[in-house]
Protein backbone atom coordinates (compact mmCIF):
# COMPACT_ATOMS: atom_id res chain seq x y z
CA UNK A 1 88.35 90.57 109.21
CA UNK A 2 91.67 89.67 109.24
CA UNK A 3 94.87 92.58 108.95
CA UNK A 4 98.18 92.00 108.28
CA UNK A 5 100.93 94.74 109.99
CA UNK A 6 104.23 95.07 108.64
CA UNK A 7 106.62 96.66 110.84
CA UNK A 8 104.07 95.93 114.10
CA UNK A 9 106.46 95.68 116.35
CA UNK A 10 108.42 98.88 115.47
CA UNK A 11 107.25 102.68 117.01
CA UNK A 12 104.38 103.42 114.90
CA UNK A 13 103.14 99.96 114.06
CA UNK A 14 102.89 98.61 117.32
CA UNK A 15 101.04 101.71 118.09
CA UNK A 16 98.53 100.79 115.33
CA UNK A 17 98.28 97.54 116.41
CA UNK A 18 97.74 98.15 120.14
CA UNK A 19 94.64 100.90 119.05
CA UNK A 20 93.33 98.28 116.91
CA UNK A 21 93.52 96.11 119.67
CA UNK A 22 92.03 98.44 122.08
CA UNK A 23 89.26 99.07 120.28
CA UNK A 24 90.09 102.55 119.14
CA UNK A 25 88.88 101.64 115.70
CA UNK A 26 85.41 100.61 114.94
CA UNK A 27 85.72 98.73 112.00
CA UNK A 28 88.52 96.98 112.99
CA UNK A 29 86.83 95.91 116.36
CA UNK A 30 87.11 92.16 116.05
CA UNK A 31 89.80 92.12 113.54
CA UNK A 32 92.77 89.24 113.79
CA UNK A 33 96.07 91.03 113.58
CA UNK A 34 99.02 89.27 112.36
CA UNK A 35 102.38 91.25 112.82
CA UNK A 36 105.07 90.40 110.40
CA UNK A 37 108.38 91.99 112.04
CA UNK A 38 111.88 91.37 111.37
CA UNK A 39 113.29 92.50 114.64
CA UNK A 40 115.85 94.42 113.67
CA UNK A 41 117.55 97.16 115.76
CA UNK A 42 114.52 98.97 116.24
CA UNK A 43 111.95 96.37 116.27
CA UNK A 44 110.89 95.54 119.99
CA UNK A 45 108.60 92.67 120.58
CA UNK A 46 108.31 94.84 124.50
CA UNK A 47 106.28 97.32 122.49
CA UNK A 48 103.21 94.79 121.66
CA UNK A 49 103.42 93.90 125.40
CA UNK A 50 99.94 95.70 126.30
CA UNK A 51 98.24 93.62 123.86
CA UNK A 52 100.51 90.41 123.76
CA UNK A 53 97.88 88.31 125.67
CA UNK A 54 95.04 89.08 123.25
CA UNK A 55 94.01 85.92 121.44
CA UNK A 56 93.41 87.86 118.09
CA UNK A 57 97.13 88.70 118.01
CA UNK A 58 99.80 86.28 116.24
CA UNK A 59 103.56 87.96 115.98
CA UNK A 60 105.19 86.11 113.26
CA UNK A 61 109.09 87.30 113.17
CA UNK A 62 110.34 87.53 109.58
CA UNK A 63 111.45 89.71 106.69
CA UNK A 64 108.83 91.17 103.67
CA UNK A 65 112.09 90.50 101.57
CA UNK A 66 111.40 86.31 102.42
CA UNK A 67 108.76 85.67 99.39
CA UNK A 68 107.37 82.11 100.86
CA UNK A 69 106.62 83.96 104.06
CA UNK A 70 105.22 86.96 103.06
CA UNK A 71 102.48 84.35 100.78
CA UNK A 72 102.27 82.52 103.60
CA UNK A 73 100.93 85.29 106.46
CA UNK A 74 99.00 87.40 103.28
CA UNK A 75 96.32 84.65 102.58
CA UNK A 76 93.28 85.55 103.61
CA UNK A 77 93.81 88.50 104.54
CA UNK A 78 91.55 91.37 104.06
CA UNK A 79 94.09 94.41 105.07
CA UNK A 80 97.17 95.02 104.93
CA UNK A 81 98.92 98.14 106.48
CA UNK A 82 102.55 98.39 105.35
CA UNK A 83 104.80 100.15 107.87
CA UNK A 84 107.79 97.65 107.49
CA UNK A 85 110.93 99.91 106.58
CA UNK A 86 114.56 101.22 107.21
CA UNK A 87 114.13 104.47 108.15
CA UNK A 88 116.93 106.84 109.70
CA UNK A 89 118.43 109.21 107.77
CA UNK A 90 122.02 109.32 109.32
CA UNK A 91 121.92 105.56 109.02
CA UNK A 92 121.24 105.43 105.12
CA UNK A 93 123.95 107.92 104.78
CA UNK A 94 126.49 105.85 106.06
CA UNK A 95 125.14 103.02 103.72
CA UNK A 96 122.15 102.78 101.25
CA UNK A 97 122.29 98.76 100.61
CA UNK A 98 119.62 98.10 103.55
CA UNK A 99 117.19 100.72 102.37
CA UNK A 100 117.26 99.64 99.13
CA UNK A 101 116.32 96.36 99.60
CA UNK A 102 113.75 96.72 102.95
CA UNK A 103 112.30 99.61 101.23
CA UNK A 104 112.00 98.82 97.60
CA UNK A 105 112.07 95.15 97.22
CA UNK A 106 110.29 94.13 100.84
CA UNK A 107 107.67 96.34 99.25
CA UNK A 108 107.53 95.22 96.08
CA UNK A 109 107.59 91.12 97.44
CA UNK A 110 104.99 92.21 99.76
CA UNK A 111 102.50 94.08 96.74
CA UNK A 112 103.06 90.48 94.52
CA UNK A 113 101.74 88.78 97.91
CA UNK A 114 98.93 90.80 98.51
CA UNK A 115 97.71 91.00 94.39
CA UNK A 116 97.82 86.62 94.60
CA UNK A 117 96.29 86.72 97.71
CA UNK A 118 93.34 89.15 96.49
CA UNK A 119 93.31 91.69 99.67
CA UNK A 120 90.60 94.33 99.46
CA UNK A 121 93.09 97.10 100.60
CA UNK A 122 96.49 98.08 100.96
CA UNK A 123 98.30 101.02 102.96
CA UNK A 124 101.62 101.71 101.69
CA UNK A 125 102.80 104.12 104.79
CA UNK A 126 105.47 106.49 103.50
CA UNK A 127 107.06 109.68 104.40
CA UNK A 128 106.90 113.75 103.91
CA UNK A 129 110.60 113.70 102.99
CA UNK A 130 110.22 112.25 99.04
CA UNK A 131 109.04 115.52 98.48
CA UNK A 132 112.41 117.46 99.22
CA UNK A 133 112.89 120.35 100.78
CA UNK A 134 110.09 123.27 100.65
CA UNK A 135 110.98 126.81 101.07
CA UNK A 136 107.59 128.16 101.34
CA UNK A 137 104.17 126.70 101.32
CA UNK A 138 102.82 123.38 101.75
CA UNK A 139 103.28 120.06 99.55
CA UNK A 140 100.26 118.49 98.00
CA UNK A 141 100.05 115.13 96.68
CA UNK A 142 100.84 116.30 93.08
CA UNK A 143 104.24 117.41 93.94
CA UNK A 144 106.92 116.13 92.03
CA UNK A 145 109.23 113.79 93.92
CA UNK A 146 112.61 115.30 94.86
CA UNK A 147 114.19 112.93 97.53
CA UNK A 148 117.50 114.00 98.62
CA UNK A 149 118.89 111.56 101.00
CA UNK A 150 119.25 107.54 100.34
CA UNK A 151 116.84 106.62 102.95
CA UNK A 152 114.01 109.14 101.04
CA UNK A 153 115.23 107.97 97.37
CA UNK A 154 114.68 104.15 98.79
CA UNK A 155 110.46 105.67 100.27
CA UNK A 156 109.74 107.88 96.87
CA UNK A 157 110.76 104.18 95.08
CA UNK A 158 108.53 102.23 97.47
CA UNK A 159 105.86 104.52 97.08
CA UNK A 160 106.08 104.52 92.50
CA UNK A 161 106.28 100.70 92.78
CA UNK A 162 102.78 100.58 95.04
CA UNK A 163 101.34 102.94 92.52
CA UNK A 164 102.25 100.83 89.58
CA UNK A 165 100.68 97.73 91.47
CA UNK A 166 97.25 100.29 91.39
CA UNK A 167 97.44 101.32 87.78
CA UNK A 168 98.67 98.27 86.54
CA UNK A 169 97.14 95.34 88.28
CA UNK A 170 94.11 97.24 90.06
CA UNK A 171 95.30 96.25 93.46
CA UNK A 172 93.62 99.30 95.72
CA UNK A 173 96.67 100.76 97.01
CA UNK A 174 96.91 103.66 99.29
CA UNK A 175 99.86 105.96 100.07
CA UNK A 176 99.80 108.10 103.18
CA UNK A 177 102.69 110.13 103.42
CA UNK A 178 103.25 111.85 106.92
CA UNK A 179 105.11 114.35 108.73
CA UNK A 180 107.65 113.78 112.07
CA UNK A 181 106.42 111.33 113.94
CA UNK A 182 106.65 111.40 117.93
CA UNK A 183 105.38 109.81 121.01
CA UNK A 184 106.14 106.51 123.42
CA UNK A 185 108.26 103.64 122.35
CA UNK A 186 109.98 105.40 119.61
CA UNK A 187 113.42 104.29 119.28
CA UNK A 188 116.16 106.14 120.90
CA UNK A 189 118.14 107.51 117.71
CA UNK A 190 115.38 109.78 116.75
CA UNK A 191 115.64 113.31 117.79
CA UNK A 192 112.90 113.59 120.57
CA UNK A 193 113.76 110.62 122.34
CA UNK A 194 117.48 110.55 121.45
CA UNK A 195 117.56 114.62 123.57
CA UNK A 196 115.45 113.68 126.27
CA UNK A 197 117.00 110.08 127.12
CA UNK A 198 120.22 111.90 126.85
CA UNK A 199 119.24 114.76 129.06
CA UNK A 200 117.41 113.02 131.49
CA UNK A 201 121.07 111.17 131.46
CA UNK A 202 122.90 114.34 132.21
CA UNK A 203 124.50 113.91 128.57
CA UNK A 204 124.50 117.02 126.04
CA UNK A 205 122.37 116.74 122.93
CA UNK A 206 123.62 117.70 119.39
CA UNK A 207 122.46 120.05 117.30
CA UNK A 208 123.10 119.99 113.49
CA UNK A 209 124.51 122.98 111.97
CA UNK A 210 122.49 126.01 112.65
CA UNK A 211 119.30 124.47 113.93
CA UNK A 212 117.03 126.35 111.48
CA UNK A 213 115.79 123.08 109.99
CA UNK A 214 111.97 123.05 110.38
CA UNK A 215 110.06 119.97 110.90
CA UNK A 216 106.37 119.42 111.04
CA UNK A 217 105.13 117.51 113.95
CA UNK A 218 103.07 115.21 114.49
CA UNK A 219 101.79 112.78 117.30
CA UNK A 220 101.89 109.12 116.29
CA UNK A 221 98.11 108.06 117.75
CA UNK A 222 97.15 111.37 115.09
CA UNK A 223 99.19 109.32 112.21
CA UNK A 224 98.12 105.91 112.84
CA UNK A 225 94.20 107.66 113.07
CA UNK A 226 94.85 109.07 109.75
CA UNK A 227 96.20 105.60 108.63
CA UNK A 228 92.98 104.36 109.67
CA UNK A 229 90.72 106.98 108.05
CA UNK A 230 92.61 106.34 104.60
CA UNK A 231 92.12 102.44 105.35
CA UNK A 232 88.24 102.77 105.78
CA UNK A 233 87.68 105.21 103.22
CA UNK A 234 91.01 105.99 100.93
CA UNK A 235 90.09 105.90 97.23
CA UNK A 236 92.24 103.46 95.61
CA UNK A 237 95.15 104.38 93.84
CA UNK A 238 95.23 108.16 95.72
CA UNK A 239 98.20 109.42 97.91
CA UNK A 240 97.22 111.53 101.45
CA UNK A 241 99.14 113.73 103.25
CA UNK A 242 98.85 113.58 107.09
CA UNK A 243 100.54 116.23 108.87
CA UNK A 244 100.39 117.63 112.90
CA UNK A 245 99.97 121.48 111.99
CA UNK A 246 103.18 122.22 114.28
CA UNK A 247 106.37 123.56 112.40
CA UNK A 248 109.58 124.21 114.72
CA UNK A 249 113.06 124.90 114.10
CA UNK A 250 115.10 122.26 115.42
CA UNK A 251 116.29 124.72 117.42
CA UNK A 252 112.61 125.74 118.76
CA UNK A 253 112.18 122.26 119.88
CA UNK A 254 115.63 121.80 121.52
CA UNK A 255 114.69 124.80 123.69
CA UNK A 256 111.43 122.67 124.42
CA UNK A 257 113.02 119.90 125.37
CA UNK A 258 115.50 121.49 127.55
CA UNK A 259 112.72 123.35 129.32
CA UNK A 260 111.10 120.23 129.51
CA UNK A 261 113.48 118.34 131.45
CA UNK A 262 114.73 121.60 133.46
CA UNK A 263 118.26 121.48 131.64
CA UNK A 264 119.96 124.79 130.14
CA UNK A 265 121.54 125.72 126.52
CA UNK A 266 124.73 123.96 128.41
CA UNK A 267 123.53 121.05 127.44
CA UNK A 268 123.43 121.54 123.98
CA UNK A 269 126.78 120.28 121.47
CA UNK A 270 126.37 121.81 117.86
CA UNK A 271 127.35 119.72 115.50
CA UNK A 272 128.24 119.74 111.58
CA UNK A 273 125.36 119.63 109.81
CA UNK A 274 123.98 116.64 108.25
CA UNK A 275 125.10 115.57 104.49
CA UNK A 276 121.85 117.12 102.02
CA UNK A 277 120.31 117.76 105.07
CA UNK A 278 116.69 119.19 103.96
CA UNK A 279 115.73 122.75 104.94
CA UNK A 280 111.86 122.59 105.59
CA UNK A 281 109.70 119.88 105.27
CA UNK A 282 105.58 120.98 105.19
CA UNK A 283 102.39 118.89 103.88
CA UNK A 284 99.02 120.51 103.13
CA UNK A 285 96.66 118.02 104.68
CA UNK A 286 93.54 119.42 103.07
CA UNK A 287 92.91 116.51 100.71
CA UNK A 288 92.15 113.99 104.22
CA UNK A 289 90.72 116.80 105.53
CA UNK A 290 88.21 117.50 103.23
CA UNK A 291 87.74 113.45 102.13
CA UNK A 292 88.13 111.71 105.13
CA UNK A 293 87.23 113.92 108.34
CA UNK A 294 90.99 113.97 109.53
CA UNK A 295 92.46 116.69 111.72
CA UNK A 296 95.51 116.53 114.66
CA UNK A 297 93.55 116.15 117.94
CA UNK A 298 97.05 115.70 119.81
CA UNK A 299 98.22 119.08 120.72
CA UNK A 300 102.13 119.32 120.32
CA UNK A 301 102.10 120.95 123.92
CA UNK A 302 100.09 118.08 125.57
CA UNK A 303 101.85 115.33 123.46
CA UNK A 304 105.21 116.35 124.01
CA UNK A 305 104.59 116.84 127.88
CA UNK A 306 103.32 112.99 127.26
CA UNK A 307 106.31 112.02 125.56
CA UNK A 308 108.51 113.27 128.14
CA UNK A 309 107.07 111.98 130.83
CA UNK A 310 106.36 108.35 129.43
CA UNK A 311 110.02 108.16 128.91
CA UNK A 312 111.01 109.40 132.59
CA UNK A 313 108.93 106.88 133.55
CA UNK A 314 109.95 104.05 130.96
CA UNK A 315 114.31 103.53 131.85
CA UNK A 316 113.68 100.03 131.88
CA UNK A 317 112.48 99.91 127.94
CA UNK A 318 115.14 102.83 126.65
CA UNK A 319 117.98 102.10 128.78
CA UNK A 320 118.86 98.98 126.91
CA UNK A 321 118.04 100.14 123.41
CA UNK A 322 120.65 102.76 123.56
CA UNK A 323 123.50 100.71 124.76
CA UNK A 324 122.81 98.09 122.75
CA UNK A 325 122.41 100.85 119.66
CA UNK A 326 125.75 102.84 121.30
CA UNK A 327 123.48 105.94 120.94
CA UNK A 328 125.08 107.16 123.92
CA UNK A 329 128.34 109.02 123.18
């Protein structure tokens, strides 16, 4: 069995790879991994360091946009798990050209590879936020896609191009499309990490406009077990929602955080509010639920007392990232 990981070496494919690794997944348990990673900003090679010595790991550093390369690491390959992408919002807003082509034509390049190469599945790892914004209730698969940011627009593209290469070609493609993602080695520009590097820094954190967005949470070992579920037993050509069951405000979680580190509402900057910035995000999970056996076994509490504490612990891998990223203001 051989799996190919886009993205490995970013925050939730590197956490795939090291549970495949590891052994957390049994029918991956003497599976070759090859990690196909660009290295950009937020690609760390530090993050595949638990597993780096394993002989069933090869790290090849390239982009899905490079067509000879992408042939080249997809032959024989019996897997592939697709979590290459550009993916901050703020980012896309200041300029949509990267997203577009990571997001749309990596994916595409890397769906051609995978149809020559004939790979028995493929899981096309996308995002809660094509949907829009949801006032009330819960998005099932069958929602329309209503993508209001660039970086969103350039996913809910990704994710019509990997259905075409199921209804078109036959290739069995899955979609999992997942909620906030948290937990170690996530880069420093995302909100969890970005407040508590910054607090545990001394530094205030800002909060967009009036911090009533609400987010859905979930723990990145319960995502990349969800990932696995769909990858053992997805029905080609079906999308899956995979969500953490644990909506906050932003502002909920900022007063989490600060309790978290022992800091006070001093600490806090409010800032304008983001450009489209969605209201409420929310997936109804029942479809894995009821298919596949899934359900959050990460509880935010535990996980975020995790999170905090892995990256008290862990200056040497963040400290760099942000200055090299100038997250620090």
């Amino acid at each position: 069995m051989r799996v190919l990981v886009t993205g490995g070496a970013g925050f939730i494919g590197s956490h795939y790879v090291r549970q495949v690794l590891t052994g957390a997944y049994p029918a991956l348990r003497d599976a070759e991994v090859v990690v196909l990673d660009k290295l950009t900003y937020a690609g760390n090679e530090a993050n595949l360091a638990p597993v780096a010595a394993d002989p069933r790991l090869r790290f090849v550093r390239g982009d899905i946009c490079d067509t000879a390369l992408v042939a080249e690491v997809t032959a024989g390959v019996d897997l592939v798990v697709h979590f290459a992408a550009e993916s901050h919002v703020d980012r896309s807003i200041l300029g949509a050209a990267d997203f577009v082509l990571t997001n749309v034509l990596g994916t595409q390049n890397l769906l051609q590879a995978a149809l020559a190469a004939g790979v028995g599945k493929f899981v096309h790892v996308s995002t809660d936020e094509v949907y829009g914004s949801i006032e009330h209730g819960s998005w099932t698969e069958e929602q329309v896609l209503e993508p209001n940011s660039p970086y969103s627009a350039s996913k809910a593209s990704s994710d019509l191009v990997a259905r075409s290469f199921f209804r078109t070609h036959g290739l069995p493609v899955c979609i999992t499309r997942c909620s906030n993602n948290y937990g170690p080695y996530q880069f420093p520009e995302k909100v969890i990490p970005l407040f508590v590097t910054n607090l545990l820094d001394g530094r205030k954190v800002p909060l967009y406009g009036d911090g009533l967005n609400v987010r859905d949470w979930l723990h990145v070992d319960d995502h990349c077990h969800g990932i696995q579920l769909v990858a053992d037993g997805g029905r080609p050509g079906e999308i899956y929602n995979i969500g953490g069951g644990t909506e906050l405000t932003n502002r909920a979680l900022t007063e989490k955080l600060l309790a978290a580190v022992g800091a006070g509402w001093d600490s806090v900057e409010p800032v304008e509010d983001r450009k489209g910035h969605d209201r409420r995000y929310s997936v109804d999970i029942t479809k894995i639920t009821e298919e596949l056996g899934y359900a959050p076994r990460v509880s935010f509490e535990d996980g975020l007392a995790a999170t905090v504490a892995w990256y008290t612990d862990n200056r040497a891998w963040w400290e760099p990232l942000a200055e090299r990223a100038a997250l620090k203001k």
